[in-house]
N, C-alpha and C. Protein backbone atom coordinates (compact mmCIF):
# COMPACT_ATOMS: atom_id res chain seq x y z
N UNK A 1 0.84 -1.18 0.00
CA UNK A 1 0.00 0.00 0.00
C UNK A 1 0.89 1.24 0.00
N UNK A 2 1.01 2.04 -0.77
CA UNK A 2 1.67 3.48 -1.26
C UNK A 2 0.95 4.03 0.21
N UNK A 3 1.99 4.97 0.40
CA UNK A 3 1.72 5.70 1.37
C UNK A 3 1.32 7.78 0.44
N UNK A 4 0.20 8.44 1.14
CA UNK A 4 0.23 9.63 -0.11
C UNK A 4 1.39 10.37 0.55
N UNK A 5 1.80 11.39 -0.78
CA UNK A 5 3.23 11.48 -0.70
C UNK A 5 2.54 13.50 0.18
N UNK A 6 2.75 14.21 0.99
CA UNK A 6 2.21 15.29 0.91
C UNK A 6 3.47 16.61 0.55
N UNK A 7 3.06 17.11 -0.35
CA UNK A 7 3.76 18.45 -0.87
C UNK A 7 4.06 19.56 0.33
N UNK A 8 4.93 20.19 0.01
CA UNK A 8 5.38 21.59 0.59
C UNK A 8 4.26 22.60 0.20
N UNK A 9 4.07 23.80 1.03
CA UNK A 9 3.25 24.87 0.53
C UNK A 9 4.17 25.37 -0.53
N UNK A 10 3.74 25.79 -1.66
CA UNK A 10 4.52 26.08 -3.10
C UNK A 10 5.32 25.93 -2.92
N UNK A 11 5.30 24.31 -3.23
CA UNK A 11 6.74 23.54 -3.45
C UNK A 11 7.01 23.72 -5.34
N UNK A 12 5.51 24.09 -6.04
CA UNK A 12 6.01 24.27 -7.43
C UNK A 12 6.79 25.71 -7.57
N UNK A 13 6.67 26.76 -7.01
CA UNK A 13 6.25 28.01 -7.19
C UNK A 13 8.14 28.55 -6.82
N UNK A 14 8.76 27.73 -6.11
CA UNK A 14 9.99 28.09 -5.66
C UNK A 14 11.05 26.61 -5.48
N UNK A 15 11.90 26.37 -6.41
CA UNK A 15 12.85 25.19 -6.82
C UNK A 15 13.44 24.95 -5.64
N UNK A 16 13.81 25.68 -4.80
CA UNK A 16 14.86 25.24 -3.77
C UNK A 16 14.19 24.85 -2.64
N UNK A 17 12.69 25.06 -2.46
CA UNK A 17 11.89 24.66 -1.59
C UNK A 17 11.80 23.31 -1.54
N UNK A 18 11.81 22.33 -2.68
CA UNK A 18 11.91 20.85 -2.45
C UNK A 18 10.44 20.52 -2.26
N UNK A 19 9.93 19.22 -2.20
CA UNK A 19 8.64 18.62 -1.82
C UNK A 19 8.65 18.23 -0.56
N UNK A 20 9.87 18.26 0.47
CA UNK A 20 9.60 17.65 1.80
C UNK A 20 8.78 18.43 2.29
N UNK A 21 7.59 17.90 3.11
CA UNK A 21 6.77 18.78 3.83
C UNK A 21 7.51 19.60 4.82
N UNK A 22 6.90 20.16 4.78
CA UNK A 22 7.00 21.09 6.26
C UNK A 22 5.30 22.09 6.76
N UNK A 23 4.95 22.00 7.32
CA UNK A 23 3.80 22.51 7.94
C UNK A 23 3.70 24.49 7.56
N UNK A 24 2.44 24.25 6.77
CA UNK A 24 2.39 25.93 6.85
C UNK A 24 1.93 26.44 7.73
N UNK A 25 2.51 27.85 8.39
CA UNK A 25 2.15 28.68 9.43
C UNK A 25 1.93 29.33 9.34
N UNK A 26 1.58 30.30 8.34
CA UNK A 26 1.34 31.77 7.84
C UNK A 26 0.29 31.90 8.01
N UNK A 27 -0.25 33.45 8.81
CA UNK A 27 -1.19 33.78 9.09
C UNK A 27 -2.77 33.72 8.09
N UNK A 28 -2.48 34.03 6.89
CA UNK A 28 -3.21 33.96 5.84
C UNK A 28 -3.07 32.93 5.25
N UNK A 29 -2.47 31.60 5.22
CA UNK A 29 -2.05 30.58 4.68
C UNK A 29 -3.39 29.74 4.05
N UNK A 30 -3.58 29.95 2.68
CA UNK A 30 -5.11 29.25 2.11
C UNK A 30 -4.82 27.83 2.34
N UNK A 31 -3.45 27.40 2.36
CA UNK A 31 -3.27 25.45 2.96
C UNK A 31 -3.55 25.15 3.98
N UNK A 32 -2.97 25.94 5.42
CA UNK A 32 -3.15 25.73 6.65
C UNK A 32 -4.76 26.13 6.63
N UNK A 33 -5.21 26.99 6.24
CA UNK A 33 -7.08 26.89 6.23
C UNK A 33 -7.82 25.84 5.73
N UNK A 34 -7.16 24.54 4.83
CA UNK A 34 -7.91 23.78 4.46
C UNK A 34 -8.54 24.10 3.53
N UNK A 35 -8.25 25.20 2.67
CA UNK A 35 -9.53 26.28 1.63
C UNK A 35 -9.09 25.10 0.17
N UNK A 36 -10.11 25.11 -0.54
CA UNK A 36 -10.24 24.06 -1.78
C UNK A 36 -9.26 24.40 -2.80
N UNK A 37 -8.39 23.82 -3.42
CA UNK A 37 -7.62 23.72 -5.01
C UNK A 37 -6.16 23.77 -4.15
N UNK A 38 -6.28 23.06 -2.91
CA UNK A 38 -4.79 23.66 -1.99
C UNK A 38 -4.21 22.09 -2.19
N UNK A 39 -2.61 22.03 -1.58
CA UNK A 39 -2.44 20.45 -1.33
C UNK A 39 -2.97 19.85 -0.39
N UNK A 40 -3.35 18.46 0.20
CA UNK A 40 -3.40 18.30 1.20
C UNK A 40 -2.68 18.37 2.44
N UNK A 41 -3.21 18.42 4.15
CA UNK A 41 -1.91 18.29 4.52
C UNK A 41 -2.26 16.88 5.18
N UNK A 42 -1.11 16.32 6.39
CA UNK A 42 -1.27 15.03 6.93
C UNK A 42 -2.32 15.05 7.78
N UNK A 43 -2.88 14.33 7.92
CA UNK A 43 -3.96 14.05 9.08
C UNK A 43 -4.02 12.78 9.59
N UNK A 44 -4.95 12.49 10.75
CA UNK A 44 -4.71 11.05 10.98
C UNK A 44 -5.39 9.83 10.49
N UNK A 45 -6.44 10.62 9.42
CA UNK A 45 -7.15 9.65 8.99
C UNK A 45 -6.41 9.14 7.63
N UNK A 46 -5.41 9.52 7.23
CA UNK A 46 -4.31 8.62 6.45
C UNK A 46 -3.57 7.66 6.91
N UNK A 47 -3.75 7.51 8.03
CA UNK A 47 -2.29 6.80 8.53
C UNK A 47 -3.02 4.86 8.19
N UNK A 48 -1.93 4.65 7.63
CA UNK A 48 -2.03 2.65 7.31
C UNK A 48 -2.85 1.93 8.32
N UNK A 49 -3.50 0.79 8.05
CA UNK A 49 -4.17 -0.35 9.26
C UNK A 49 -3.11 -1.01 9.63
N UNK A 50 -3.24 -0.75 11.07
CA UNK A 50 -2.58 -1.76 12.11
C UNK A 50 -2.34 -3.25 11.41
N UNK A 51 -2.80 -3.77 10.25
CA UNK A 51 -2.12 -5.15 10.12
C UNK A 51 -1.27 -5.16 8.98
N UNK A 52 -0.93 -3.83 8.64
CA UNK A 52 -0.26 -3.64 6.84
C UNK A 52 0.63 -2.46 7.58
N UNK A 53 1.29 -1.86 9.01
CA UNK A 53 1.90 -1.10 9.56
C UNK A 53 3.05 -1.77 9.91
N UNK A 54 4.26 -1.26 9.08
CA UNK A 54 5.95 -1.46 9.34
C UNK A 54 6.30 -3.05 8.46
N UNK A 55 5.31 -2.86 7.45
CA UNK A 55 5.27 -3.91 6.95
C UNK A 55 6.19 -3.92 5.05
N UNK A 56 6.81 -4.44 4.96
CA UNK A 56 7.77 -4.33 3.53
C UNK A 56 7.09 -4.36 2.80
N UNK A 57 7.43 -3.69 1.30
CA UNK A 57 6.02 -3.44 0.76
C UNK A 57 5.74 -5.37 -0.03
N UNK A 58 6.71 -6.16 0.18
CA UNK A 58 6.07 -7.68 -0.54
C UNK A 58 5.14 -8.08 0.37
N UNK A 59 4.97 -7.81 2.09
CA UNK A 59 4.07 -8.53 2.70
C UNK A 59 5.11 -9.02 3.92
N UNK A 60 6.00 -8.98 4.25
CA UNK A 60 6.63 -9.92 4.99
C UNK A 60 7.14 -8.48 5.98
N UNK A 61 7.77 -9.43 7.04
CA UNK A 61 8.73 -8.42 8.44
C UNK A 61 9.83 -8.30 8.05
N UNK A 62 10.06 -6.80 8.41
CA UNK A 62 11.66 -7.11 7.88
C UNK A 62 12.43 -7.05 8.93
N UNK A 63 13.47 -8.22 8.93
CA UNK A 63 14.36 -8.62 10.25
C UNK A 63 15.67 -8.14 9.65
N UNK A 64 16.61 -7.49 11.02
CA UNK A 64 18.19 -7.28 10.13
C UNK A 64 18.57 -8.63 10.83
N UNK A 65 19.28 -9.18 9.91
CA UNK A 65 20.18 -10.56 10.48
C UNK A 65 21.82 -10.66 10.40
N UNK A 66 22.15 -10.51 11.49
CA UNK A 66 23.57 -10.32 11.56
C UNK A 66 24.24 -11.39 11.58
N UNK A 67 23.82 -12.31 11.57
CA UNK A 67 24.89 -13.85 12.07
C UNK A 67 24.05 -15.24 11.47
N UNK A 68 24.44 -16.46 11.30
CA UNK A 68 23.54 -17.46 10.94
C UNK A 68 22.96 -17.94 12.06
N UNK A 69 22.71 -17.60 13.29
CA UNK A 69 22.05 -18.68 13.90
C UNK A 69 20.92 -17.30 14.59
N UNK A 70 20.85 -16.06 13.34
CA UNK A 70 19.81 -15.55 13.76
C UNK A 70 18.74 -15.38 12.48
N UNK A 71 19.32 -15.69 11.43
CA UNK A 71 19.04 -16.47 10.10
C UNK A 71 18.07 -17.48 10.00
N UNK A 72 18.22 -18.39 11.30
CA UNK A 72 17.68 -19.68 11.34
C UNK A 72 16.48 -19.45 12.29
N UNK A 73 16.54 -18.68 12.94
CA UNK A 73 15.23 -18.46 13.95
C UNK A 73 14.18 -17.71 13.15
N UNK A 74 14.37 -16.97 11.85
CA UNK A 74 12.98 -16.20 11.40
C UNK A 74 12.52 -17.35 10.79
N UNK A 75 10.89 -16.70 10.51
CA UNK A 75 9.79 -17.65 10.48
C UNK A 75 9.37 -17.45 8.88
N UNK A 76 9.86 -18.68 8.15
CA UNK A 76 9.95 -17.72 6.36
C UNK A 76 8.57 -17.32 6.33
N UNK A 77 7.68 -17.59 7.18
CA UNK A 77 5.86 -17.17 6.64
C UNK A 77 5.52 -16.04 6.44
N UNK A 78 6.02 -15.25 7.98
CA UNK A 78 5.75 -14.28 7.77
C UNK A 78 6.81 -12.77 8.13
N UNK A 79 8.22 -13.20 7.80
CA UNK A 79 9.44 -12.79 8.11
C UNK A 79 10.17 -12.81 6.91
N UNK A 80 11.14 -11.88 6.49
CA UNK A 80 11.95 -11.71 5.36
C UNK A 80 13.19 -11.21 6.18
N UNK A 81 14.61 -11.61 5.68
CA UNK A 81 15.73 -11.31 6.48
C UNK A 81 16.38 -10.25 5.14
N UNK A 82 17.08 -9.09 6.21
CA UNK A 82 17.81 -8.33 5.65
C UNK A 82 19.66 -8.18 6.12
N UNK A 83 19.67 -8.72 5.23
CA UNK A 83 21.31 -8.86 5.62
C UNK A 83 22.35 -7.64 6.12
N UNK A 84 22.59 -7.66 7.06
CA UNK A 84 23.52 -6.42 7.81
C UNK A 84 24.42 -6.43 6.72
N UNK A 85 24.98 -4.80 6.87
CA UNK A 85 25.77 -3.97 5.61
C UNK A 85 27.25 -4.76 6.11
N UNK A 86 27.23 -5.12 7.67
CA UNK A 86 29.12 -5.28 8.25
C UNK A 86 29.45 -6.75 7.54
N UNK A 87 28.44 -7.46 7.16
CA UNK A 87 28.70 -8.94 6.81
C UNK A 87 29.57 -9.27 5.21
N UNK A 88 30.90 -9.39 5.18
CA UNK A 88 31.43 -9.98 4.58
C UNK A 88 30.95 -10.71 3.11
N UNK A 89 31.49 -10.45 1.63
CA UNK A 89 31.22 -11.24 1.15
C UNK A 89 31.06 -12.21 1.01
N UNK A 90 32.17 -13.40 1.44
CA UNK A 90 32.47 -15.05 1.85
C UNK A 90 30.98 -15.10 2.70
N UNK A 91 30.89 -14.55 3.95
CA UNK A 91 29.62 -14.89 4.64
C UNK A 91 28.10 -14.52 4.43
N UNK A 92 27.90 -13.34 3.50
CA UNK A 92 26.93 -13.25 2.58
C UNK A 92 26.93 -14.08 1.65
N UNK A 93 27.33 -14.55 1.04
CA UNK A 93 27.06 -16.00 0.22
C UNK A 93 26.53 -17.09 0.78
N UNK A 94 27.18 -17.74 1.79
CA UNK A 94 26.94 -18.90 2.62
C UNK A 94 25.47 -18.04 3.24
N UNK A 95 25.26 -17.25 3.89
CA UNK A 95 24.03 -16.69 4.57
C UNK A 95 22.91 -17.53 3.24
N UNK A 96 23.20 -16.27 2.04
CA UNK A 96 22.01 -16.76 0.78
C UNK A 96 21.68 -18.24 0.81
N UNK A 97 23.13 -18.51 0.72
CA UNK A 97 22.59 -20.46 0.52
C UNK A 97 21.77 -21.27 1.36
N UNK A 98 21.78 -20.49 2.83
CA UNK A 98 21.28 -20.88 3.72
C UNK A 98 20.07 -21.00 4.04
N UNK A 99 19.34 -19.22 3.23
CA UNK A 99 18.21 -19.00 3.24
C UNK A 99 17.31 -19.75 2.23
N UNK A 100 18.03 -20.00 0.94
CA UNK A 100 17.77 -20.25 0.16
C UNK A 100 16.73 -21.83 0.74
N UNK A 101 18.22 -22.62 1.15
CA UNK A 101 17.43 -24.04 1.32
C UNK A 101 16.50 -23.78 2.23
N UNK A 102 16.33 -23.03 3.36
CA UNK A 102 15.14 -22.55 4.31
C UNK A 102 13.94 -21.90 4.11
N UNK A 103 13.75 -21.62 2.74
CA UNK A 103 12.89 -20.68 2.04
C UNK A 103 12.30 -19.56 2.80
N UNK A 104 14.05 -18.65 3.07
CA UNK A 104 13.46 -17.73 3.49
C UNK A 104 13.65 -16.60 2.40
N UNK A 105 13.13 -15.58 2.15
CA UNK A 105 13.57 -14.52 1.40
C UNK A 105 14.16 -13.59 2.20
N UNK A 106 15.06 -13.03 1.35
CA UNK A 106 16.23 -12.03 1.84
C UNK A 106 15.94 -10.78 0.67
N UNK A 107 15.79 -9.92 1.57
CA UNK A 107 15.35 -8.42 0.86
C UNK A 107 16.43 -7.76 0.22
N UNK A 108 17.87 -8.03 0.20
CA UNK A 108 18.76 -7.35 -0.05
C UNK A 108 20.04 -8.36 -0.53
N UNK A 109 19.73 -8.98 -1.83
CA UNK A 109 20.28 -9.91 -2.14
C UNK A 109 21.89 -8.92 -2.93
C-alpha cells in the first residue's frame, strides 16, 4: 500500500523549496485553512491499518540478520531477512545459501 506522498506549501512556485513537507504557518495561509484547489496536509485519517503497519512493501517483516544462527530463527511465513551492511562477502554467500534451502527470502540480495 503506497503511502500519499504530501507536498510543501509552493513547493512548485519556488525550486529550492523541495517537496519535503513542512507545515504551513502563515497567518493567511489558504493550505493551513484547508480552503479548496490547496495540497493536502497530513492528518490522521491517512495513517495505514494496524495489520499492513511497518510492513515491507512484498508482505513480509523485515528482520536485520547479523549472524547465521539468527538467520535460522525467522519464520519464512511471515518474516523476510535483511542482511547487515558489516557482513562480509564469503559470509553473505553462505548466509544466501542458507536462506535459500530454508525458504526464506532475503530483501537485499
Amino acid at each position: 500500500m503506497a503511502n500519499k506522498r504530501f507536498k510543501r506549501q509552493e513547493y512548485a512556485r519556488y525550486k529550492k523549496l523541495g517537496i519535503k513537507w513542512r507545515r504551513p504557518r502563515g497567518k493567511t495561509s489558504k493550505m493551513r485553512r484547508y480552503e479548496a484547489g490547496k495540497p493536502a496536509m497530513p492528518a490522521i485519517g491517512y495513517r495505514t491499518p494496524k495489520s499492513t503497519r511497518y510492513l515491507h512493501p512484498s508482505g513480509f517483516k523485515d528482520v536485520l540478520v547479523k549472524n547465521m544462527k539468527e538467520l535460522e530463527a525467522l519464520d519464512p511465513v511471515s518474516e523476510a531477512a535483511r542482511i547487515s551492511a558489516s557482513i562480509g562477502k564469503r559470509k553473505k554467500d553462505e548466509m544466501l545459501q542458507k536462506a535459500y534451502e530454508l525458504g526464506i527470502k532475503v530483501l537485499n540480495k
